[in-house]
PDB file of N, CA and C in Angstrom:
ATOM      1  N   UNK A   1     234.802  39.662 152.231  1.00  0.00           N
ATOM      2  CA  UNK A   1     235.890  38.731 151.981  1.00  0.00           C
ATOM      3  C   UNK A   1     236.873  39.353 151.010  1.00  0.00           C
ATOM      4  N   UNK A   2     238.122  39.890 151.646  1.00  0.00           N
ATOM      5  CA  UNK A   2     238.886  40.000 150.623  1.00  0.00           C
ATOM      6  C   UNK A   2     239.998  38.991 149.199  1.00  0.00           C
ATOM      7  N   UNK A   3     239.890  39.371 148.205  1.00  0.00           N
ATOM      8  CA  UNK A   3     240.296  38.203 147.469  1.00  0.00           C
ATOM      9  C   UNK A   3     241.551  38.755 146.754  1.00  0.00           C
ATOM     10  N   UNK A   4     242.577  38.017 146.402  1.00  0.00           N
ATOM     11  CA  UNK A   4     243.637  38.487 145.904  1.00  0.00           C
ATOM     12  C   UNK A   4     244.340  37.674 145.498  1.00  0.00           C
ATOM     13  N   UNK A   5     244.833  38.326 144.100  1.00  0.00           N
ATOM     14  CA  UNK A   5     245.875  36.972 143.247  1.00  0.00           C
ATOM     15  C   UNK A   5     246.723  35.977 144.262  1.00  0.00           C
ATOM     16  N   UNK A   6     246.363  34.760 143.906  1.00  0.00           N
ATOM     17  CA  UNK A   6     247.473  34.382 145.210  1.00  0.00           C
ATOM     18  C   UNK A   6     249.126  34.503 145.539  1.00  0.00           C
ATOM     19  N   UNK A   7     249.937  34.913 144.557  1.00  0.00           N
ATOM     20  CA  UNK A   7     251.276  35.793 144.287  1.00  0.00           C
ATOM     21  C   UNK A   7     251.266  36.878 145.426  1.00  0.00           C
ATOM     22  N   UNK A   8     250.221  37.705 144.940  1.00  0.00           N
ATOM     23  CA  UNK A   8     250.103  38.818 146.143  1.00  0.00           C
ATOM     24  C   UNK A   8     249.408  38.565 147.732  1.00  0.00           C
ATOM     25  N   UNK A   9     248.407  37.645 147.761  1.00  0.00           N
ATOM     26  CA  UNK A   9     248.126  36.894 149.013  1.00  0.00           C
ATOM     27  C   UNK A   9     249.221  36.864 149.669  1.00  0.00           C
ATOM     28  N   UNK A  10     250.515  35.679 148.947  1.00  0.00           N
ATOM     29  CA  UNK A  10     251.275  35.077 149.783  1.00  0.00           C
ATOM     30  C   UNK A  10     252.186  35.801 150.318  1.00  0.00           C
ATOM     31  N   UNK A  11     252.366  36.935 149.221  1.00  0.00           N
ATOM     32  CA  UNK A  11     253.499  38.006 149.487  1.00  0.00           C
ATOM     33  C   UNK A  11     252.926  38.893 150.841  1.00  0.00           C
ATOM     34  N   UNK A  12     251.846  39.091 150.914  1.00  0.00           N
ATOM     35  CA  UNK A  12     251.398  40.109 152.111  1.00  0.00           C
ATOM     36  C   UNK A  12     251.203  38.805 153.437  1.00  0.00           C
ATOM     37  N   UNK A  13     250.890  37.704 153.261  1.00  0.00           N
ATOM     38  CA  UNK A  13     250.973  36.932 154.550  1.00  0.00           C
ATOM     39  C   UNK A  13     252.906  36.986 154.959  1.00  0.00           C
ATOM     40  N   UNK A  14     253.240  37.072 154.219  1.00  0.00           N
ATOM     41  CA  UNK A  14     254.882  36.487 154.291  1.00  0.00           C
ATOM     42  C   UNK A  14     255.490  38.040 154.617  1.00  0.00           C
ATOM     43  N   UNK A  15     254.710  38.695 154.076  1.00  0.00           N
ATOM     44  CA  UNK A  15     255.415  40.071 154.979  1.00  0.00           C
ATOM     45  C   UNK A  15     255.352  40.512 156.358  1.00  0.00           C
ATOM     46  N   UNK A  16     254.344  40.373 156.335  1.00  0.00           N
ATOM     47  CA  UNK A  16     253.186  40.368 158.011  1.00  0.00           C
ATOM     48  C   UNK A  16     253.562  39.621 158.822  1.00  0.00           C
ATOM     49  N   UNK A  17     254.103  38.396 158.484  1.00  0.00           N
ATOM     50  CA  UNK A  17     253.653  37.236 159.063  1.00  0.00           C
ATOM     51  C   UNK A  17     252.309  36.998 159.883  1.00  0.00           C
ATOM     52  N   UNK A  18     251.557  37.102 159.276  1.00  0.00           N
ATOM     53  CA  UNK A  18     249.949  36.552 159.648  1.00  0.00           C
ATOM     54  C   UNK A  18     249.269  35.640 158.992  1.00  0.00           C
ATOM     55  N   UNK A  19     248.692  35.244 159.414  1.00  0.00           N
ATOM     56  CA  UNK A  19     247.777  33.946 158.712  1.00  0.00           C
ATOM     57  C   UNK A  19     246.857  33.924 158.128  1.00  0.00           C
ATOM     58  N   UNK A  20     245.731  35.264 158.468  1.00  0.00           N
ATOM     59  CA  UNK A  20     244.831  35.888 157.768  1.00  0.00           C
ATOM     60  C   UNK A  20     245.116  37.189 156.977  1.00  0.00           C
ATOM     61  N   UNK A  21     244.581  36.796 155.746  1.00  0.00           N
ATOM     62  CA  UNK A  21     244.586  37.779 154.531  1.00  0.00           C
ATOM     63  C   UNK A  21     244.281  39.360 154.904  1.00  0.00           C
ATOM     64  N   UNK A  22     242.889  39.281 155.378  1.00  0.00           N
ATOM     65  CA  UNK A  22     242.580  40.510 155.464  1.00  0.00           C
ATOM     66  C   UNK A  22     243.207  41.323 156.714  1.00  0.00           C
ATOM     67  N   UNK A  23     243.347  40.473 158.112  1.00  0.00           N
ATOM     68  CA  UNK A  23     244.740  41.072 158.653  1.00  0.00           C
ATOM     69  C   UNK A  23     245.542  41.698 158.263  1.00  0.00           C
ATOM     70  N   UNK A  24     246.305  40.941 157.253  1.00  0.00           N
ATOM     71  CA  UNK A  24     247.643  41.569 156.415  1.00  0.00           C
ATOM     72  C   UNK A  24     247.489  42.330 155.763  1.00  0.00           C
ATOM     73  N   UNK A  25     246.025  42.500 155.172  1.00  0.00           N
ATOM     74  CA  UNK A  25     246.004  44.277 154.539  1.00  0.00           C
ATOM     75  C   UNK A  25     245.686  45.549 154.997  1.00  0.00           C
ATOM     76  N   UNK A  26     244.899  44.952 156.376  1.00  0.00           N
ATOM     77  CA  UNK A  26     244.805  46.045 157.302  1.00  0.00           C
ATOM     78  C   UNK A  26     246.337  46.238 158.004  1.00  0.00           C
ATOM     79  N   UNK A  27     247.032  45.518 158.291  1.00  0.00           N
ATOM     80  CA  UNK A  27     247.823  45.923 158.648  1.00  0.00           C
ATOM     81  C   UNK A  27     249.261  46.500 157.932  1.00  0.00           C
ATOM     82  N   UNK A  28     249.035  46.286 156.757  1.00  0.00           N
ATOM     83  CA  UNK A  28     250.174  46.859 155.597  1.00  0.00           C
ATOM     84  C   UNK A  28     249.262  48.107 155.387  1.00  0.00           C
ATOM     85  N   UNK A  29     248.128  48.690 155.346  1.00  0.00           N
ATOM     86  CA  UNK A  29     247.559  49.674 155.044  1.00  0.00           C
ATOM     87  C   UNK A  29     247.666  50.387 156.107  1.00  0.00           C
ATOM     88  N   UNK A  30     247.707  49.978 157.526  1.00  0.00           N
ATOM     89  CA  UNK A  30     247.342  51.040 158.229  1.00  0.00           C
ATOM     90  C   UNK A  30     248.640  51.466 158.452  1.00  0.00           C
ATOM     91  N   UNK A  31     249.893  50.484 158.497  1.00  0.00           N
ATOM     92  CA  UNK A  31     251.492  51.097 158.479  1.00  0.00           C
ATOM     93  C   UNK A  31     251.301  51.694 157.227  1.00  0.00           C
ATOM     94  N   UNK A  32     251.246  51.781 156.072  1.00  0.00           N
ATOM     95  CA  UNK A  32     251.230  52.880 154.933  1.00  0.00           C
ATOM     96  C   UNK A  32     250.980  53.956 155.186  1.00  0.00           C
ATOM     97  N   UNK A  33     249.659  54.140 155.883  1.00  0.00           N
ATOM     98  CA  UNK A  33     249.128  55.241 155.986  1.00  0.00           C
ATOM     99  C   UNK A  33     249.920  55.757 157.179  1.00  0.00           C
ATOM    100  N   UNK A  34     250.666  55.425 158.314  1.00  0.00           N
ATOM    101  CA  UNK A  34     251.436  56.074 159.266  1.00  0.00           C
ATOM    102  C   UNK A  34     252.624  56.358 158.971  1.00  0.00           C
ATOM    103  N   UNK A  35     253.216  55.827 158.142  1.00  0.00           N
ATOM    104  CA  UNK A  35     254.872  56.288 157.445  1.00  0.00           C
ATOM    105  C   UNK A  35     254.596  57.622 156.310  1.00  0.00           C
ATOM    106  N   UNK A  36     253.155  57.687 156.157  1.00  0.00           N
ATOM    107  CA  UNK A  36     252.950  58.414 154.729  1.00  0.00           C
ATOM    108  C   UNK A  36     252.515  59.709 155.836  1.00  0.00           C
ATOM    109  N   UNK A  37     252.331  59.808 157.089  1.00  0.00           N
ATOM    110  CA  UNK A  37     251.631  60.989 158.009  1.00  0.00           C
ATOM    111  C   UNK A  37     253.013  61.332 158.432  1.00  0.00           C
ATOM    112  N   UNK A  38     253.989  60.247 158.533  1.00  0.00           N
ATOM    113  CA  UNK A  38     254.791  61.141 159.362  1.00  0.00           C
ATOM    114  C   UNK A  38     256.019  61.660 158.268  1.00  0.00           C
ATOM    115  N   UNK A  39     256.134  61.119 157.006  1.00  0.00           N
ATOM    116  CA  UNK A  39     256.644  61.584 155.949  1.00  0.00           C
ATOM    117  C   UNK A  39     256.096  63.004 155.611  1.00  0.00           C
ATOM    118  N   UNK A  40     254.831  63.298 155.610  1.00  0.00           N
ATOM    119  CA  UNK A  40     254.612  64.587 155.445  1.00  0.00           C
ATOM    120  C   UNK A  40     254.652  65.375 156.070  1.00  0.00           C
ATOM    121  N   UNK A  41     254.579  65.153 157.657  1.00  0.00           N
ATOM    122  CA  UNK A  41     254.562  65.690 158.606  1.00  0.00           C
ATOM    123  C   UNK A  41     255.982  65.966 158.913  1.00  0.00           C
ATOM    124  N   UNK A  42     256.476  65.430 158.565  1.00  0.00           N
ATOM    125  CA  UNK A  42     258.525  65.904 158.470  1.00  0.00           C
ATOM    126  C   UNK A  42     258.886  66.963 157.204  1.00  0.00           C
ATOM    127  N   UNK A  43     258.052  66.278 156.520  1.00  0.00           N
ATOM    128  CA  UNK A  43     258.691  67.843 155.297  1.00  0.00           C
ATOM    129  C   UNK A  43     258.376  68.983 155.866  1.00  0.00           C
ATOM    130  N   UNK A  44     257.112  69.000 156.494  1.00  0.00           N
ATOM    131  CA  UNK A  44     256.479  70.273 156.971  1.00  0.00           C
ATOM    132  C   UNK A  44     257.750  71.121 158.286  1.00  0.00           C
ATOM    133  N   UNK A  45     258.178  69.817 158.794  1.00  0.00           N
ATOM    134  CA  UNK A  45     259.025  70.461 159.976  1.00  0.00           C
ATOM    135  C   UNK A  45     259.978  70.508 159.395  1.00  0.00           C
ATOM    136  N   UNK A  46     260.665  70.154 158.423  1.00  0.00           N
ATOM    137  CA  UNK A  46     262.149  70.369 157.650  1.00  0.00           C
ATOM    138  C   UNK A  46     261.749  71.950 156.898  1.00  0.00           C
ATOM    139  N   UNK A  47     260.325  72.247 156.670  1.00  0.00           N
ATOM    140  CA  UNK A  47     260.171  73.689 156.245  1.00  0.00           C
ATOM    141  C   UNK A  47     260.410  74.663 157.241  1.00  0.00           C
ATOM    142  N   UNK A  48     259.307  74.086 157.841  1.00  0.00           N
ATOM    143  CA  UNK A  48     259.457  75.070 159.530  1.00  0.00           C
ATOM    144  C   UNK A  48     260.651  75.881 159.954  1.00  0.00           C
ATOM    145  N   UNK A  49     261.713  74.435 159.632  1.00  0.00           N
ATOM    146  CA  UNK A  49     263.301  74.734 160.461  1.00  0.00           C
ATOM    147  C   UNK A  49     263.970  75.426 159.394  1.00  0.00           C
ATOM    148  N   UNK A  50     263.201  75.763 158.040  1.00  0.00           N
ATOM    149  CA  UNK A  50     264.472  76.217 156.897  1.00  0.00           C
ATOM    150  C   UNK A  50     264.131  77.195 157.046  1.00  0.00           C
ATOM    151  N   UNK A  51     262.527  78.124 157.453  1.00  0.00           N
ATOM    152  CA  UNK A  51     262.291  78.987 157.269  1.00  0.00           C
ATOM    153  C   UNK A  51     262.127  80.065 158.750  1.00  0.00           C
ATOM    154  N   UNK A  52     262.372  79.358 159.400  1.00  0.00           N
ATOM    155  CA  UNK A  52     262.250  79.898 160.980  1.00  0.00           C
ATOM    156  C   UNK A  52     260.600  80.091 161.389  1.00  0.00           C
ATOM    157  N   UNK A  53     259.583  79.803 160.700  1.00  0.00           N
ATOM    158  CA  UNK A  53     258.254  80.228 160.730  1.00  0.00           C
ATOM    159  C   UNK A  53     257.286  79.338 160.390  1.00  0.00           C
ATOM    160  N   UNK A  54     256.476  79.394 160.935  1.00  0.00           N
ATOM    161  CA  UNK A  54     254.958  78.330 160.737  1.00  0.00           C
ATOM    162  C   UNK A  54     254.652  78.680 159.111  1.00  0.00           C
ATOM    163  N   UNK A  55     253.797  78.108 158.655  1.00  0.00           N
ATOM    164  CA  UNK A  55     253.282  78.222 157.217  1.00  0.00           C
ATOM    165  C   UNK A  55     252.636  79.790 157.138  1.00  0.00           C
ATOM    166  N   UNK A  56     251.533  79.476 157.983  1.00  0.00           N
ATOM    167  CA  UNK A  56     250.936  81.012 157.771  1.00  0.00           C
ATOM    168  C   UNK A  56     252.295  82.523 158.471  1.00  0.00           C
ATOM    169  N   UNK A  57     253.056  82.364 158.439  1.00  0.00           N
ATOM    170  CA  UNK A  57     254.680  83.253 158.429  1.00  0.00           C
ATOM    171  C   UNK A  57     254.751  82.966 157.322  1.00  0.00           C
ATOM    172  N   UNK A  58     255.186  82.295 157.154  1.00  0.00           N
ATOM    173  CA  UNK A  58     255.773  81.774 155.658  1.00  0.00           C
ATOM    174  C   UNK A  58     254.900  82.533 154.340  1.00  0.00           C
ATOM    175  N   UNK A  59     253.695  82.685 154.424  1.00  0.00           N
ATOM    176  CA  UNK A  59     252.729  82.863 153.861  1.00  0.00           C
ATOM    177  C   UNK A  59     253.281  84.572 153.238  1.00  0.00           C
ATOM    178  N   UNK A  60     253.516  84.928 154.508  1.00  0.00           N
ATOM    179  CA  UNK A  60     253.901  86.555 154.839  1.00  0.00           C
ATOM    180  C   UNK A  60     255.253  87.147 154.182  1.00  0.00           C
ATOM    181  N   UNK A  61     256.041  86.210 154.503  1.00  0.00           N
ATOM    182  CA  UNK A  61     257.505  86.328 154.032  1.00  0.00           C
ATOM    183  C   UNK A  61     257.293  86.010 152.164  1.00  0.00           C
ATOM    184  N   UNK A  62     256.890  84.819 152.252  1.00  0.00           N
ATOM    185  CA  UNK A  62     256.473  84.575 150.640  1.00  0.00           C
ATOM    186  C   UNK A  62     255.808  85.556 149.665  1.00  0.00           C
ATOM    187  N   UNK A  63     254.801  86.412 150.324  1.00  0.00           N
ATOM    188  CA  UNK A  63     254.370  87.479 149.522  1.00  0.00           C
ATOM    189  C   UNK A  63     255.283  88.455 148.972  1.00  0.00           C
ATOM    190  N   UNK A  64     256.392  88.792 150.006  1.00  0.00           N
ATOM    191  CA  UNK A  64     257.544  89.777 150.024  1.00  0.00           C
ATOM    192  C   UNK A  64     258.540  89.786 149.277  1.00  0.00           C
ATOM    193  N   UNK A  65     258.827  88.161 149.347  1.00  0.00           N
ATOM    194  CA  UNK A  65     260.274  87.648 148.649  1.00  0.00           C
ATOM    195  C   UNK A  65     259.819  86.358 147.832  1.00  0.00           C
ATOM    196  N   UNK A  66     259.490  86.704 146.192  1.00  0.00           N
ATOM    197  CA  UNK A  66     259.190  85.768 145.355  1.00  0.00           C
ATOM    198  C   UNK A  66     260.952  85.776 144.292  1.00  0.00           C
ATOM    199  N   UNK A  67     261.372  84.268 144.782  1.00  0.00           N
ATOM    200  CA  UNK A  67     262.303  83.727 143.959  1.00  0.00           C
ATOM    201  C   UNK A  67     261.924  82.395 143.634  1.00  0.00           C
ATOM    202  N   UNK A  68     262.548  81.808 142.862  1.00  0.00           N
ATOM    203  CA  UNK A  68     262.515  80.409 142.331  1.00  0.00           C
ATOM    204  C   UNK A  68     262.414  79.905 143.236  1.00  0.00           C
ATOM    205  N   UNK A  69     263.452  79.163 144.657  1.00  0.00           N
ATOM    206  CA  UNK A  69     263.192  78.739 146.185  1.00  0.00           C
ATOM    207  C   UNK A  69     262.203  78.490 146.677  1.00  0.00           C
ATOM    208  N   UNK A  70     262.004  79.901 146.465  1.00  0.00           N
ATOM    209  CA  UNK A  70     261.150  80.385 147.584  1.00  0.00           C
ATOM    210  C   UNK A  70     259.423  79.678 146.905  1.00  0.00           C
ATOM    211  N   UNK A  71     259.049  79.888 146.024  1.00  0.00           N
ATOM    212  CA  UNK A  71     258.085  79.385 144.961  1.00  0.00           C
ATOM    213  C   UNK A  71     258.338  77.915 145.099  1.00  0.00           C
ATOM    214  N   UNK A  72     258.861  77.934 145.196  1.00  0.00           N
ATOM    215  CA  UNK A  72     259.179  75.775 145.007  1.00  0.00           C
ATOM    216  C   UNK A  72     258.534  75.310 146.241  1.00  0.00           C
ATOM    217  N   UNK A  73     259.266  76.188 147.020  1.00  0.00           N
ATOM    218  CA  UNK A  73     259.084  75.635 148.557  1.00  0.00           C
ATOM    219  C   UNK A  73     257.692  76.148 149.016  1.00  0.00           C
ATOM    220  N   UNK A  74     256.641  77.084 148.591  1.00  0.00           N
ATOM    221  CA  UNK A  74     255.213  77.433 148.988  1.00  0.00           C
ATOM    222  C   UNK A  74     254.707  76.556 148.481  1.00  0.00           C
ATOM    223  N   UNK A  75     255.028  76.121 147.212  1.00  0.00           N
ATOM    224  CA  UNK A  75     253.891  74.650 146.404  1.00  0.00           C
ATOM    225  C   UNK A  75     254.054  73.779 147.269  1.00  0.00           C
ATOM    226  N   UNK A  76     255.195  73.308 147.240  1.00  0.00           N
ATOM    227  CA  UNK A  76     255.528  71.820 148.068  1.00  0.00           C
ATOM    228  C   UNK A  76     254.938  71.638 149.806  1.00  0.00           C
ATOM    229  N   UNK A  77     254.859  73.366 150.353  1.00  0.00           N
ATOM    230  CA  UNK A  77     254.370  73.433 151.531  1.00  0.00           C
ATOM    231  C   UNK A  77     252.855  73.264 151.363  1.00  0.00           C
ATOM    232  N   UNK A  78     252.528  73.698 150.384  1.00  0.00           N
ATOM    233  CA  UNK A  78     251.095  73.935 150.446  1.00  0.00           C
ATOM    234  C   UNK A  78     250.572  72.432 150.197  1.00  0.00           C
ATOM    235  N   UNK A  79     251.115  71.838 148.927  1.00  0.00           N
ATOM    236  CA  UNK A  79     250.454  70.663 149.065  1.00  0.00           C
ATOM    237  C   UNK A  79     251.165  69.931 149.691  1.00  0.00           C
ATOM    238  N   UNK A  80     251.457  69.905 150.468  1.00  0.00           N
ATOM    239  CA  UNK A  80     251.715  68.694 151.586  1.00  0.00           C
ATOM    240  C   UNK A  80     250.736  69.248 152.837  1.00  0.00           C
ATOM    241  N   UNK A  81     250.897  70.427 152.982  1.00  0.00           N
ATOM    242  CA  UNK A  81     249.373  70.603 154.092  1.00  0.00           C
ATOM    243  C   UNK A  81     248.455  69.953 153.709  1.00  0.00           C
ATOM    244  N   UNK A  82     248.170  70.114 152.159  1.00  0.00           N
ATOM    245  CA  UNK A  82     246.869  69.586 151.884  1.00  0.00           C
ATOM    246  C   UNK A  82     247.015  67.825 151.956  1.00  0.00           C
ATOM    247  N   UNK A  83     248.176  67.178 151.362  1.00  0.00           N
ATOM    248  CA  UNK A  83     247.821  65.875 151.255  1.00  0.00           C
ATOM    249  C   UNK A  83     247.483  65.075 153.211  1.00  0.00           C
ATOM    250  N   UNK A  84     248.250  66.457 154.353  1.00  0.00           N
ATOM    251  CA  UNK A  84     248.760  65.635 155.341  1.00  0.00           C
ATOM    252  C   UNK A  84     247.337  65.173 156.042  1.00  0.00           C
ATOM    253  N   UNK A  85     246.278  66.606 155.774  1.00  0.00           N
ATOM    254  CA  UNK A  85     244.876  66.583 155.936  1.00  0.00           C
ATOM    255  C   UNK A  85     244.585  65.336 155.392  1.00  0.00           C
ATOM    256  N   UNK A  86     244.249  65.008 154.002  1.00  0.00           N
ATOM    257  CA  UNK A  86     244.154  64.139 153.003  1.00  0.00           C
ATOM    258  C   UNK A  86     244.348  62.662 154.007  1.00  0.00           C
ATOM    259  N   UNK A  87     245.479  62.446 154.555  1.00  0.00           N
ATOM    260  CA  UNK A  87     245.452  61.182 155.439  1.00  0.00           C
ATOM    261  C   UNK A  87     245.126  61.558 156.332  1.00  0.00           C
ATOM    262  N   UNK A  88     244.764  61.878 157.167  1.00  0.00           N
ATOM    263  CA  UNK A  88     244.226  62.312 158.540  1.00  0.00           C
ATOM    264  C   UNK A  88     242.674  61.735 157.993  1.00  0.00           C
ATOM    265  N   UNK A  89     241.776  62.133 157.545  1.00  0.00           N
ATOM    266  CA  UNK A  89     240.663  62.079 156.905  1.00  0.00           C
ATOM    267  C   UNK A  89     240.827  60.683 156.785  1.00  0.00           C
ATOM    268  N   UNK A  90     241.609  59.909 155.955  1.00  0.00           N
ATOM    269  CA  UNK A  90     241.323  58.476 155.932  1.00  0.00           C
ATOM    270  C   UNK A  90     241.938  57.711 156.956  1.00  0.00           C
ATOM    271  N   UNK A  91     242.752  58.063 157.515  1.00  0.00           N
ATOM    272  CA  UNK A  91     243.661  57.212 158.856  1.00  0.00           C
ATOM    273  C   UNK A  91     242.327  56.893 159.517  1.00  0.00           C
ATOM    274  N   UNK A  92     241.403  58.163 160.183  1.00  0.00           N
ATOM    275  CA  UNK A  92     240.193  58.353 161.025  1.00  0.00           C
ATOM    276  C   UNK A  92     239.250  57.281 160.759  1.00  0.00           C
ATOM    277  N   UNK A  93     238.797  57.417 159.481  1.00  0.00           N
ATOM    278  CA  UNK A  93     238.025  56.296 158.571  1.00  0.00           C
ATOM    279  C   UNK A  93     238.314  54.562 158.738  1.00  0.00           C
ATOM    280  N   UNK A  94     239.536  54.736 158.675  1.00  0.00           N
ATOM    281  CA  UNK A  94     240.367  53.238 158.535  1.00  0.00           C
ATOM    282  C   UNK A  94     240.547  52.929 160.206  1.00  0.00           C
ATOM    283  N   UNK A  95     241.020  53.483 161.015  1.00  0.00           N
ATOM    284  CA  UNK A  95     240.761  52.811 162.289  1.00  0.00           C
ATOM    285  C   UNK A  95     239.861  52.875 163.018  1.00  0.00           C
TER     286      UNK A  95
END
């Protein structure tokens, strides 16, 4: 049984429009978790397209040519691989 301040109850029935509680959090959670896959999954292709190359390219080119950019943009690639895994792992779980 899920329980929740009723402020926030009413706010997630009234978003949803559903009638049941725990409905409305499965279903605000499982849209979270799909805007948050394809949010990462777009940075990754906004890298792709800046860099002409998959990550592991990137990987290659990055060893070669270390600038500020270029460094910004391997962190941010790297952990977003890692977080995109990160939901994949619970999306699986959750549906």
């Amino acid at each position: 049984m899920l329980t929740l301040e009723p402020k926030l109850g009413a706010f997630l029935l009234n978003t949803t429009q559903s009638g049941d509680l725990q409905e409305a959090f499965h279903k605000i959670f499982s849209e979270y978790l799909s805007l948050k896959l394809n949010a990462l999954e777009k940075t990754i292709s906004d890298l792709e397209k800046k860099y002409s190359r998959d990550y592991e390219h990137f990987l290659l080119f990055y060893k070669s040519n270390h600038d500020e950019i270029i460094e910004n943009d391997f962190y941010l690639w790297d952990e977003t691989k890692s977080l995109l895994e990160h939901y994949k792992e619970i999306q699986k779980t959750w549906i």
